[in-house]
C-alpha atoms as a PDB file:
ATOM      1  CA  UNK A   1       0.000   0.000   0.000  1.00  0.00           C
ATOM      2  CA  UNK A   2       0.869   3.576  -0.767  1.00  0.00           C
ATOM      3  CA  UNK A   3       2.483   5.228   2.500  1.00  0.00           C
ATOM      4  CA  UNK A   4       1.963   8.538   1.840  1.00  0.00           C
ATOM      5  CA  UNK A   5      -0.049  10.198   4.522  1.00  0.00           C
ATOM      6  CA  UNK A   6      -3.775  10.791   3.094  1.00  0.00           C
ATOM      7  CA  UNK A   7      -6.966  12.392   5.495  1.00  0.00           C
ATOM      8  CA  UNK A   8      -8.881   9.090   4.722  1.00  0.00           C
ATOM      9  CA  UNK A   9      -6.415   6.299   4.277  1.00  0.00           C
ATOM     10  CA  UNK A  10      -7.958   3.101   4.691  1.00  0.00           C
ATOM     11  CA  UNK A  11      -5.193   0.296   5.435  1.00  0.00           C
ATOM     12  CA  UNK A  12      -4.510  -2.019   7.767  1.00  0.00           C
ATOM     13  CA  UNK A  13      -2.240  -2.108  11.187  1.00  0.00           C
ATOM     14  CA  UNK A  14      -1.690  -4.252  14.410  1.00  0.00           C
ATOM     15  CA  UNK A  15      -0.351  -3.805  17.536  1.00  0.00           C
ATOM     16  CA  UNK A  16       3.472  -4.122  17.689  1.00  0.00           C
ATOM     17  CA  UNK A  17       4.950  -7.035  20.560  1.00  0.00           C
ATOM     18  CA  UNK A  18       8.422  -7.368  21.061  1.00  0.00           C
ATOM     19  CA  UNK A  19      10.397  -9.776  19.665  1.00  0.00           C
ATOM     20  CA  UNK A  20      13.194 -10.714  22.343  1.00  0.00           C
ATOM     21  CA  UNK A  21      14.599 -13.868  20.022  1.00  0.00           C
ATOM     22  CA  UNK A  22      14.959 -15.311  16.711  1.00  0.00           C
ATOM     23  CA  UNK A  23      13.613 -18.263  15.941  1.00  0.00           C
ATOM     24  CA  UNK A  24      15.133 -20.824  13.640  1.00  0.00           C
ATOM     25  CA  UNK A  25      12.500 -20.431  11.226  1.00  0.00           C
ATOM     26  CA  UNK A  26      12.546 -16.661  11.267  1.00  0.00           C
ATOM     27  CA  UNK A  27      16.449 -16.830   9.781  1.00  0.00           C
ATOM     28  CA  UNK A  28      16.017 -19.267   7.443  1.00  0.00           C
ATOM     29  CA  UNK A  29      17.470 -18.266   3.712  1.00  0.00           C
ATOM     30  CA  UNK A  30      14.987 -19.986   1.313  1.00  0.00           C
ATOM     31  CA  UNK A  31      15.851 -19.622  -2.292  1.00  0.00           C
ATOM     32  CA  UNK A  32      14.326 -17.217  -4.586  1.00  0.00           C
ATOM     33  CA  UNK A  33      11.639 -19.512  -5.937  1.00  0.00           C
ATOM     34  CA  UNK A  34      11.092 -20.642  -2.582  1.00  0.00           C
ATOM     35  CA  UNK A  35      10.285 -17.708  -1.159  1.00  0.00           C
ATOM     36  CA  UNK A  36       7.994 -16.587  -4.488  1.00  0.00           C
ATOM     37  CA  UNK A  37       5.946 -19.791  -3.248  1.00  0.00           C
ATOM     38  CA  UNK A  38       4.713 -18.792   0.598  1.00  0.00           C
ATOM     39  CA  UNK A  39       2.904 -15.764  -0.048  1.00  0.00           C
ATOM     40  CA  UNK A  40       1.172 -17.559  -3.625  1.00  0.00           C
ATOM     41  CA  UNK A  41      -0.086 -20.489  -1.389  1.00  0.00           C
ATOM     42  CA  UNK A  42      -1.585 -18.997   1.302  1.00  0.00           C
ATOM     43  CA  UNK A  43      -3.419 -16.392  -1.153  1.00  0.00           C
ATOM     44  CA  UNK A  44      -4.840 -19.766  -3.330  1.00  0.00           C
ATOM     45  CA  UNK A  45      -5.881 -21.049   0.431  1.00  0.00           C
ATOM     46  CA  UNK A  46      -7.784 -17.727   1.315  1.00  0.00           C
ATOM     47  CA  UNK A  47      -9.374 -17.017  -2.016  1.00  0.00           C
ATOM     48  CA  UNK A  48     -11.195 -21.194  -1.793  1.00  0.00           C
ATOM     49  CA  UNK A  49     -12.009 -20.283   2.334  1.00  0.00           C
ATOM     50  CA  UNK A  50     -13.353 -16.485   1.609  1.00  0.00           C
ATOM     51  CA  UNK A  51     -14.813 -17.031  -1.550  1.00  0.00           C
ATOM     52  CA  UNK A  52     -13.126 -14.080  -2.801  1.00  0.00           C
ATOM     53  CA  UNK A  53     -13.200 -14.271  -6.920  1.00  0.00           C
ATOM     54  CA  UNK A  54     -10.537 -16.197  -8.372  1.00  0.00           C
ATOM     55  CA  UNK A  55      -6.708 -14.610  -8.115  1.00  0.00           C
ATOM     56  CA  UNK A  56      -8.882 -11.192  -6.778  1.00  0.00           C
ATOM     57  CA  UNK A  57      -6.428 -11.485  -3.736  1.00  0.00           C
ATOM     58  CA  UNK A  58      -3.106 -12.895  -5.989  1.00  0.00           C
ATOM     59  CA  UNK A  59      -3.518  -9.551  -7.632  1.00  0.00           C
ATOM     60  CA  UNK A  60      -3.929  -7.625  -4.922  1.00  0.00           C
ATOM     61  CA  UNK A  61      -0.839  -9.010  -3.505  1.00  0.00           C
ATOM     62  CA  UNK A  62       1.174  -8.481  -6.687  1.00  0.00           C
ATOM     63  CA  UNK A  63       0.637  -5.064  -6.692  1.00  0.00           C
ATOM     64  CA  UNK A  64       1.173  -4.780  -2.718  1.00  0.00           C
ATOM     65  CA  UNK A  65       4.872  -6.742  -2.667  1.00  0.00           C
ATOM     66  CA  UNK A  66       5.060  -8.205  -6.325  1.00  0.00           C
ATOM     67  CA  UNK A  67       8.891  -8.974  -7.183  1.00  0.00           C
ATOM     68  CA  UNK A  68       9.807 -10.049 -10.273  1.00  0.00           C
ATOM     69  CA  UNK A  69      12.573 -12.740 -10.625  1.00  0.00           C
ATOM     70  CA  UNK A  70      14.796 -12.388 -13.428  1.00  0.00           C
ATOM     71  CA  UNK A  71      15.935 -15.884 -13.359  1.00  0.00           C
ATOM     72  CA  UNK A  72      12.764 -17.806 -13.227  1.00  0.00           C
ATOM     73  CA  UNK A  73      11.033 -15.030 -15.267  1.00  0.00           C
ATOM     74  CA  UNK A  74       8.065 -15.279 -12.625  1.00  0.00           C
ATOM     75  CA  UNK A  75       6.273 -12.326 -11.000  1.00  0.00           C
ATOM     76  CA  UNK A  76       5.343 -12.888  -7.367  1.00  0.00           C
ATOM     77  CA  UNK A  77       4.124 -11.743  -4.348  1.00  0.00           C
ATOM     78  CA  UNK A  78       7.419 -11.261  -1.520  1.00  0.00           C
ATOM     79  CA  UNK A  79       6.651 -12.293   2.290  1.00  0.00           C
ATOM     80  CA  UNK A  80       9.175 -10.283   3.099  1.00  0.00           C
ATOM     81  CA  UNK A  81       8.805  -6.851   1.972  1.00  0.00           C
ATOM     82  CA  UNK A  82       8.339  -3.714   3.815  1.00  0.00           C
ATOM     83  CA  UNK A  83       7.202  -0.306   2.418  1.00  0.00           C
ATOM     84  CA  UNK A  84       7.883   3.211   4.401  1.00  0.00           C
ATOM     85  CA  UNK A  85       7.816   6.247   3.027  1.00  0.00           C
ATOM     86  CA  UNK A  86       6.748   5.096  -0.367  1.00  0.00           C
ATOM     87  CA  UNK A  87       9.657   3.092  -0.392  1.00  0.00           C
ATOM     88  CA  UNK A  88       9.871  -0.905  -1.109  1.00  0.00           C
ATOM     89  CA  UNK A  89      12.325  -3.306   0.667  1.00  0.00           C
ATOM     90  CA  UNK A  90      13.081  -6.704  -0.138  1.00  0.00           C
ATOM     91  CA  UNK A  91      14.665  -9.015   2.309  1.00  0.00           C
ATOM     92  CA  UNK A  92      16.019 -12.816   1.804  1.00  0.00           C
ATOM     93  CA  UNK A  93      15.053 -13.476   5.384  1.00  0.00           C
ATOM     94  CA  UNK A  94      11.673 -13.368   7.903  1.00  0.00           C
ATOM     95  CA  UNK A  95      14.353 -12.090  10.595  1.00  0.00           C
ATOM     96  CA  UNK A  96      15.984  -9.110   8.177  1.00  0.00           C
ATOM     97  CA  UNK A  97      12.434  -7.472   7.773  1.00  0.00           C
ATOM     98  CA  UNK A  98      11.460  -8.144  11.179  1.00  0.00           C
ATOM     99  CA  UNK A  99      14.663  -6.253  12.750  1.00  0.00           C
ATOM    100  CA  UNK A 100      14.322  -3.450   9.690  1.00  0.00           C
ATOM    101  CA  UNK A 101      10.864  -2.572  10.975  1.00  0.00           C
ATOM    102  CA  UNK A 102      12.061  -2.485  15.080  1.00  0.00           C
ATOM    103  CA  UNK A 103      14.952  -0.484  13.662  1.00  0.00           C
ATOM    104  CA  UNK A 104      12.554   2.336  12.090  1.00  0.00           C
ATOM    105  CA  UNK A 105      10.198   1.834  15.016  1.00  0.00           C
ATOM    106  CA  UNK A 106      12.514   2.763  17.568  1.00  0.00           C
ATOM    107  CA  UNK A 107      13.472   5.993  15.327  1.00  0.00           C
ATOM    108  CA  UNK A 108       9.479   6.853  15.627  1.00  0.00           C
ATOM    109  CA  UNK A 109       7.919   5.356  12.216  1.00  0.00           C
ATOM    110  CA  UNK A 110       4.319   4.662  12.375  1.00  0.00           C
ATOM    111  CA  UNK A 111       3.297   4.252   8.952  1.00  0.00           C
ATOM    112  CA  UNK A 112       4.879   1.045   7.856  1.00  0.00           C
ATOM    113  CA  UNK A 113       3.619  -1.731   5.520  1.00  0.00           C
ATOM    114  CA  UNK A 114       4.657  -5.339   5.980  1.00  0.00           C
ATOM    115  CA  UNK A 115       4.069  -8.677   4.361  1.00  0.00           C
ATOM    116  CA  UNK A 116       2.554 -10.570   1.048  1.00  0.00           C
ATOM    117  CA  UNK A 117      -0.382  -8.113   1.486  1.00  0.00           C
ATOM    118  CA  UNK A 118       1.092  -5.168   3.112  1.00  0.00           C
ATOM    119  CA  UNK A 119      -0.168  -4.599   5.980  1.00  0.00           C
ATOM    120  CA  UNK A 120      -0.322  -1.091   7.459  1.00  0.00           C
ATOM    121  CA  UNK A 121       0.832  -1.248  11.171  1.00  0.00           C
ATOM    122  CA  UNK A 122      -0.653   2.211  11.896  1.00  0.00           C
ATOM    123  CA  UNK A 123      -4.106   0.446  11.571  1.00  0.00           C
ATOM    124  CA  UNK A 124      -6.045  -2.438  13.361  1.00  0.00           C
ATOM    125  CA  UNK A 125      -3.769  -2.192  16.358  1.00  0.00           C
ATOM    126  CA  UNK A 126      -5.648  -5.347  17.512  1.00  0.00           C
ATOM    127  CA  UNK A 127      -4.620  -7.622  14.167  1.00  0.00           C
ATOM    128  CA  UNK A 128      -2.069  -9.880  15.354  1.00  0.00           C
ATOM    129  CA  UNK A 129      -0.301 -10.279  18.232  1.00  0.00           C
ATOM    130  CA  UNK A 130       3.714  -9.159  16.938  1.00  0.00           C
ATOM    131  CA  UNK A 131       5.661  -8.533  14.419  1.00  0.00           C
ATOM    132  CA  UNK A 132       6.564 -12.223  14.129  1.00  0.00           C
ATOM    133  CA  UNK A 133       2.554 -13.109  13.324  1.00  0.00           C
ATOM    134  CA  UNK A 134       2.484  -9.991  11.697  1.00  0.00           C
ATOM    135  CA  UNK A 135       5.125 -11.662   9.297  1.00  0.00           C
ATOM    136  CA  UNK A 136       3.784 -14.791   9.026  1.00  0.00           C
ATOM    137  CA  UNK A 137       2.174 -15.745   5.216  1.00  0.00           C
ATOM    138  CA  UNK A 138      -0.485 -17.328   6.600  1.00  0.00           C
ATOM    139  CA  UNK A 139      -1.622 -15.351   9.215  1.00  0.00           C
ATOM    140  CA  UNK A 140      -1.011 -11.978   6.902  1.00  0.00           C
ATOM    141  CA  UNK A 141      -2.670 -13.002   4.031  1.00  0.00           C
ATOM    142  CA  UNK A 142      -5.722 -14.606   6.148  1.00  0.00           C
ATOM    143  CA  UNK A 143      -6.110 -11.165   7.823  1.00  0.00           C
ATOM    144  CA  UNK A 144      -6.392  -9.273   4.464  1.00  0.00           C
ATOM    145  CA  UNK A 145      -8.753 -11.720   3.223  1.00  0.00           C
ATOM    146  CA  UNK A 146     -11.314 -11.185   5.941  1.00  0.00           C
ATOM    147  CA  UNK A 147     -10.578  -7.398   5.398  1.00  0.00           C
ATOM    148  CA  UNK A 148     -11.403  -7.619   1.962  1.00  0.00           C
ATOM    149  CA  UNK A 149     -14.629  -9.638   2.379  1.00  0.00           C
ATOM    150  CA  UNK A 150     -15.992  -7.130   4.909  1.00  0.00           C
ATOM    151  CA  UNK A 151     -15.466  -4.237   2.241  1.00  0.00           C
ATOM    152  CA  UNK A 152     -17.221  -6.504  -0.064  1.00  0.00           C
ATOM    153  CA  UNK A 153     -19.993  -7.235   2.514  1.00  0.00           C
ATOM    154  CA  UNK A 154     -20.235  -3.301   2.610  1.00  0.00           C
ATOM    155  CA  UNK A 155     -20.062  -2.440  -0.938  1.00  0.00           C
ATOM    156  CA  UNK A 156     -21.822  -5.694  -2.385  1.00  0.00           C
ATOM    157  CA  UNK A 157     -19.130  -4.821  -4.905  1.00  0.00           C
ATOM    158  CA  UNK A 158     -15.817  -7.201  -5.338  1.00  0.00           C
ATOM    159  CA  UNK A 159     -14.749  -4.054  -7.908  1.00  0.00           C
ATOM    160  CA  UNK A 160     -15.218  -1.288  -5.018  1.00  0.00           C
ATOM    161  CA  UNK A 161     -13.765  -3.642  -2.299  1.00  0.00           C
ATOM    162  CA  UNK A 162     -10.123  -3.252  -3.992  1.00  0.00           C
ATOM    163  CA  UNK A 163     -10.221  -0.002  -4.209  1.00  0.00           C
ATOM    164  CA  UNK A 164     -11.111   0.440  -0.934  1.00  0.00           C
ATOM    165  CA  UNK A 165      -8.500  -1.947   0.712  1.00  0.00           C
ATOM    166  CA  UNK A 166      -6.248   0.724  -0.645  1.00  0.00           C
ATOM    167  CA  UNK A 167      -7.784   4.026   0.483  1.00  0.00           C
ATOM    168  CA  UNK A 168     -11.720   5.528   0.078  1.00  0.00           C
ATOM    169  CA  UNK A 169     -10.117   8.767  -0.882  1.00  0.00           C
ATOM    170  CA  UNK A 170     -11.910   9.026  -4.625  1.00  0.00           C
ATOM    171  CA  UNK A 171      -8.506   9.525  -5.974  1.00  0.00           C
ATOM    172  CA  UNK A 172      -6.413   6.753  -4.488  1.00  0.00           C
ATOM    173  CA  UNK A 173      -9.323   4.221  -4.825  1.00  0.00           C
ATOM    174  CA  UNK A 174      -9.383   4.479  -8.650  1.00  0.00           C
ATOM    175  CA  UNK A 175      -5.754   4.928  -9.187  1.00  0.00           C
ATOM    176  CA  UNK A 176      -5.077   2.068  -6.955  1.00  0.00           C
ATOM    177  CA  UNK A 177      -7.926   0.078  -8.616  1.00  0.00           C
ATOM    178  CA  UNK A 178      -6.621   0.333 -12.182  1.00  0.00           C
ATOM    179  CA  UNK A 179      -3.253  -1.522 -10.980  1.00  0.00           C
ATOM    180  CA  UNK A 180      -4.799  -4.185  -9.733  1.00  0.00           C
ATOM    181  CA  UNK A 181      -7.176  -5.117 -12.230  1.00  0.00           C
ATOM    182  CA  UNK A 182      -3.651  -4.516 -14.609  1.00  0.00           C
ATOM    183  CA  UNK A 183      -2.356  -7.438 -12.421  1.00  0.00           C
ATOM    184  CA  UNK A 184      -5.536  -9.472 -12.921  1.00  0.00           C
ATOM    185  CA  UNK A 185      -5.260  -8.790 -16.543  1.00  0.00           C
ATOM    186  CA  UNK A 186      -1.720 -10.050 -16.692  1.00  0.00           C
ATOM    187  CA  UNK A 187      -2.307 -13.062 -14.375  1.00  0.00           C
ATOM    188  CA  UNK A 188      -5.382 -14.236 -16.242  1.00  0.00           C
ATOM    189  CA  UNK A 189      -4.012 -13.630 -19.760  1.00  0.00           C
ATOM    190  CA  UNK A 190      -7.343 -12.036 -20.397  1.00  0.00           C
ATOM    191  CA  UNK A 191      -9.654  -9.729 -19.668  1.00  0.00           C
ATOM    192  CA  UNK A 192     -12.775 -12.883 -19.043  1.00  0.00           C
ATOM    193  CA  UNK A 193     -12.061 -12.642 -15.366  1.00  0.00           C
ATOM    194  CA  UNK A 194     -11.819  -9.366 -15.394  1.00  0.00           C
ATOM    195  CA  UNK A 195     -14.896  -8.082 -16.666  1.00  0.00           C
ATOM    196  CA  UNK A 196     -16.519 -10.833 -14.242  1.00  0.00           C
ATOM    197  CA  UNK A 197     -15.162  -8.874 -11.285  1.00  0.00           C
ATOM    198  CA  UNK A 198     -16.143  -5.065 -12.969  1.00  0.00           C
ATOM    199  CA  UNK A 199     -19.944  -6.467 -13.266  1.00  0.00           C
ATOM    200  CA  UNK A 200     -19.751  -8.537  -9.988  1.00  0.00           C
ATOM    201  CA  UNK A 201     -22.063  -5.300  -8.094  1.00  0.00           C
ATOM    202  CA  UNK A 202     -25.064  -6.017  -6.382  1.00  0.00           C
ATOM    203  CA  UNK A 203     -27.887  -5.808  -8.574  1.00  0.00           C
ATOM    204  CA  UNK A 204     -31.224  -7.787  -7.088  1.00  0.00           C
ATOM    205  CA  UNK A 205     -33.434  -8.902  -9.679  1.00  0.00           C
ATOM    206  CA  UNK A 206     -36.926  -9.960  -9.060  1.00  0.00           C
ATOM    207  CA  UNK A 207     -36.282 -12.987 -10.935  1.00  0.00           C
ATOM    208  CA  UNK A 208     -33.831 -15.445 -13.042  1.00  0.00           C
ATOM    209  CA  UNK A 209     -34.209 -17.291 -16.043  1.00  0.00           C
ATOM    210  CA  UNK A 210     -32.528 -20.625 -14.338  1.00  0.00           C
ATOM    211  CA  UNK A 211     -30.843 -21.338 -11.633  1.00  0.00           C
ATOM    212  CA  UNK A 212     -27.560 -21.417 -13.145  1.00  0.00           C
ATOM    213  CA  UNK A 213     -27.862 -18.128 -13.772  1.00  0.00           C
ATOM    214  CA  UNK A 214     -28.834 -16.846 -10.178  1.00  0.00           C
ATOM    215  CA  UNK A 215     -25.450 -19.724  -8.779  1.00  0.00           C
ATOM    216  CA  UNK A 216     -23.202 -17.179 -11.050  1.00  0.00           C
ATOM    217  CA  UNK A 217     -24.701 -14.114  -9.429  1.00  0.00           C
ATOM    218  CA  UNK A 218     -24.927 -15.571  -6.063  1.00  0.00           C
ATOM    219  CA  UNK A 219     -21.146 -16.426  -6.564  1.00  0.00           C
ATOM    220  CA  UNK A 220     -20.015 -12.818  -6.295  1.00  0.00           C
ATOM    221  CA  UNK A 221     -22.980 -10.300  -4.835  1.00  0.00           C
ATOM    222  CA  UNK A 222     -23.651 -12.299  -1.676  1.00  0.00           C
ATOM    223  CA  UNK A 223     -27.361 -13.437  -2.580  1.00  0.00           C
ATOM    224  CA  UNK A 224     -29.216 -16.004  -1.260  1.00  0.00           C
ATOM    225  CA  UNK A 225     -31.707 -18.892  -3.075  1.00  0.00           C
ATOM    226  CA  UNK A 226     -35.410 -18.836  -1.870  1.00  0.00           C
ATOM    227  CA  UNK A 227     -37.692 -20.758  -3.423  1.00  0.00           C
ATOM    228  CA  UNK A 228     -40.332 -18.517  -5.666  1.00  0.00           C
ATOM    229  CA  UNK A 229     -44.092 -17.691  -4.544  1.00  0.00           C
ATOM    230  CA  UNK A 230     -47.177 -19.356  -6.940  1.00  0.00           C
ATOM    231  CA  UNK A 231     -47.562 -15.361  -8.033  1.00  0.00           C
ATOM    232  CA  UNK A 232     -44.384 -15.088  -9.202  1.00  0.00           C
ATOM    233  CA  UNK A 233     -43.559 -18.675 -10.768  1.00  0.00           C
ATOM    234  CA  UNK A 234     -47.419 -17.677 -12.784  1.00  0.00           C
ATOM    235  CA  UNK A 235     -46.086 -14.239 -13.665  1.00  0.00           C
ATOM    236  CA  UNK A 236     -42.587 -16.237 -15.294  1.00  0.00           C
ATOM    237  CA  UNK A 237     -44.582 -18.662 -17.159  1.00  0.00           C
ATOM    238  CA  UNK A 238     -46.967 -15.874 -18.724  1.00  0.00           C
ATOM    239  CA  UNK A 239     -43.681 -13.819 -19.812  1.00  0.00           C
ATOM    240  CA  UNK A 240     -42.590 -17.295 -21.072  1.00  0.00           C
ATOM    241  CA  UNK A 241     -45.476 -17.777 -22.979  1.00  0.00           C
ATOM    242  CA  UNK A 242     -45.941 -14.432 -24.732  1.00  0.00           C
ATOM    243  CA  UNK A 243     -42.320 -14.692 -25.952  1.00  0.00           C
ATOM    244  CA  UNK A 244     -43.057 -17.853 -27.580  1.00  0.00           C
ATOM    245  CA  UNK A 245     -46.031 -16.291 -29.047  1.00  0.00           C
ATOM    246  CA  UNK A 246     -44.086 -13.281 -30.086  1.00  0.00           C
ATOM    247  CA  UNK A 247     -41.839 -15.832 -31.567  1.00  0.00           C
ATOM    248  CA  UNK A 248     -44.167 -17.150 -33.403  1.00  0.00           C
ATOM    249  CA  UNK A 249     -43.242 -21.023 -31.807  1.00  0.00           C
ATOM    250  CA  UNK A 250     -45.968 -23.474 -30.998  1.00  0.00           C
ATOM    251  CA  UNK A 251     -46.500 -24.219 -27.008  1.00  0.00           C
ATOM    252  CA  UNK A 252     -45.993 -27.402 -26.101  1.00  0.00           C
ATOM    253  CA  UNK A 253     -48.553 -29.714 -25.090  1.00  0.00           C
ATOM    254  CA  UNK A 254     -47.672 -30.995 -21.774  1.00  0.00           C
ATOM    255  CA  UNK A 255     -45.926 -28.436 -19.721  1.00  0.00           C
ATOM    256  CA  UNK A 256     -42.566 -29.568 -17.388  1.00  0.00           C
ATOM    257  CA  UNK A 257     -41.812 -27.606 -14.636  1.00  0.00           C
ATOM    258  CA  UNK A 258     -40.165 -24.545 -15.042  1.00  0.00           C
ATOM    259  CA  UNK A 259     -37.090 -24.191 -12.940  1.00  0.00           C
ATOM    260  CA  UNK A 260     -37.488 -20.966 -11.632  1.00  0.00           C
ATOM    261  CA  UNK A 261     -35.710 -18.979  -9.518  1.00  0.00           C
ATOM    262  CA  UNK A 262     -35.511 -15.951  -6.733  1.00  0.00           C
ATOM    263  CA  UNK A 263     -32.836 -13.789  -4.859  1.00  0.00           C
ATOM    264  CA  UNK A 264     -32.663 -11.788  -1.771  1.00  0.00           C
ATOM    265  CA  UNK A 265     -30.207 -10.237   0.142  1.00  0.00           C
ATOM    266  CA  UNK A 266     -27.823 -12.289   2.841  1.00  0.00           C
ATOM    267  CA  UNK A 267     -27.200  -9.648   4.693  1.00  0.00           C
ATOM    268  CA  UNK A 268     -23.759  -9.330   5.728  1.00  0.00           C
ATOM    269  CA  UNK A 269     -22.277 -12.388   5.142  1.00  0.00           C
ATOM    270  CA  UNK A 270     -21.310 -14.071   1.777  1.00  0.00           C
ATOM    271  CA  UNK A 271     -20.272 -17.253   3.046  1.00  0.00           C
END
């Protein structure tokens, strides 16, 4: 996330612990490709538990701490990178980022960023316990995710959530929105997902042609199936039946059942 200091920055933060020893994990050196690998599996984990659209949070995380690696020719998302001052770090190690950030904390830095999603640590003092969780793939990306779904739960709008895990500042929210749906561009080789996630607003309808249709819609605005009243399945079947007579196409004799179809909101929750 951008560090710059805006009036209505929405980010993310935790309260800082202290960190009296290194543990073996924390100074590990993984390789390059290694390392590329954390941050993309937890994200593929979160996206399947949240229900968040598919690579919606890979892209969000490429344009938070993507790294490109000139040897494997990949782009990926870094665990650990740190952002202050609208400036990106990249460290081999858990342990390197960990004492970076208690370096610029004890000089008085607040607005710091940290992790595969970049966390603010300025915001949601109450996120994770220190900077060691704060670090952890897991536990970083699983906190963005739920962030993300609550803006969605909000907005009923996976295209307004991303902007606003970045800032609600008009500005900022569009700017930062372009770059990720860039990212989703480039990781989907294609602009189908894409346009699934610019139309995937909340728009209740009174009815659907079939039920596959309403599963698609239900997938990203957070709807719910009910079954259909006797009014409305009659009011279906007459619509049916004067487009077939518009059409010009004989009604069949025997009637089957018409599959029909009806959405209201879930409330809050998309799950």
């Amino acid at each position: 996330m951008n560090a710059k200091s805006i009036i209505y920055f929405i980010s993310l933060g935790l309260f800082l612990g202290t960190i009296i020893t290194a543990t073996p994990a924390m100074a590990e050196v993984l390789s390059t490709s290694e390392n590329s690998k954390i941050c993309a599996s937890a994200i593929a984990h979160e996206e399947v538990a949240s229900q968040i659209p598919k690579n919606v949070l890979k892209a969000i995380a490429h344009t938070e701490s993507g790294r490109y690696d000139k040897k494997s020719k990949a782009f990926s998302a870094w665990p650990w990178t740190v952002n202050t001052g609208g400036k990106g770090y990249f460290f081999d190690t858990k342990l390197e980022a960990v004492n970076f950030v208690r370096d610029l904390q004890s000089k008085g830095v607040k607005s710091i960023d940290v992790g595969c999603m970049q966390i603010n640590l300025h915001h949601h003092k109450n996120a994770f316990q220190n900077l060691d969780e704060a670090f952890d793939p897991s536990t970083n990306v699983a906190y963005a995710a739920e962030f993300l779904t609550n803006l969605h739960n909000d907005s009923k709008s996976w295209l307004k959530a991303i902007g606003d895990y970045h800032s609600a500042t008009p500005y900022y929210h569009e700017e930062y929105k372009k770059r990720v749906l860039a990212r989703l561009d480039d990781i989907n080789t294609g602009k189908k997902l894409v346009q699934e996630v610019k139309t995937a607003v909340y728009r209740p309808k009174t009815y659907y042609s079939s039920t596959a249709e309403l599963r698609q819609t239900v997938r990203f605005t957070g709807l719910t199936i009910v079954e259909a009243d006797a009014k409305r399945k009659e009011m279906v079947m007459k619509a049916w039946q004067e487009r077939q007579r518009k059409l010009s196409a004989k009604l069949p004799k025997v009637y089957r059942p018409m599959q029909v179809a009806s959405a209201k909101p879930a409330g809050n929750s998309t799950r």
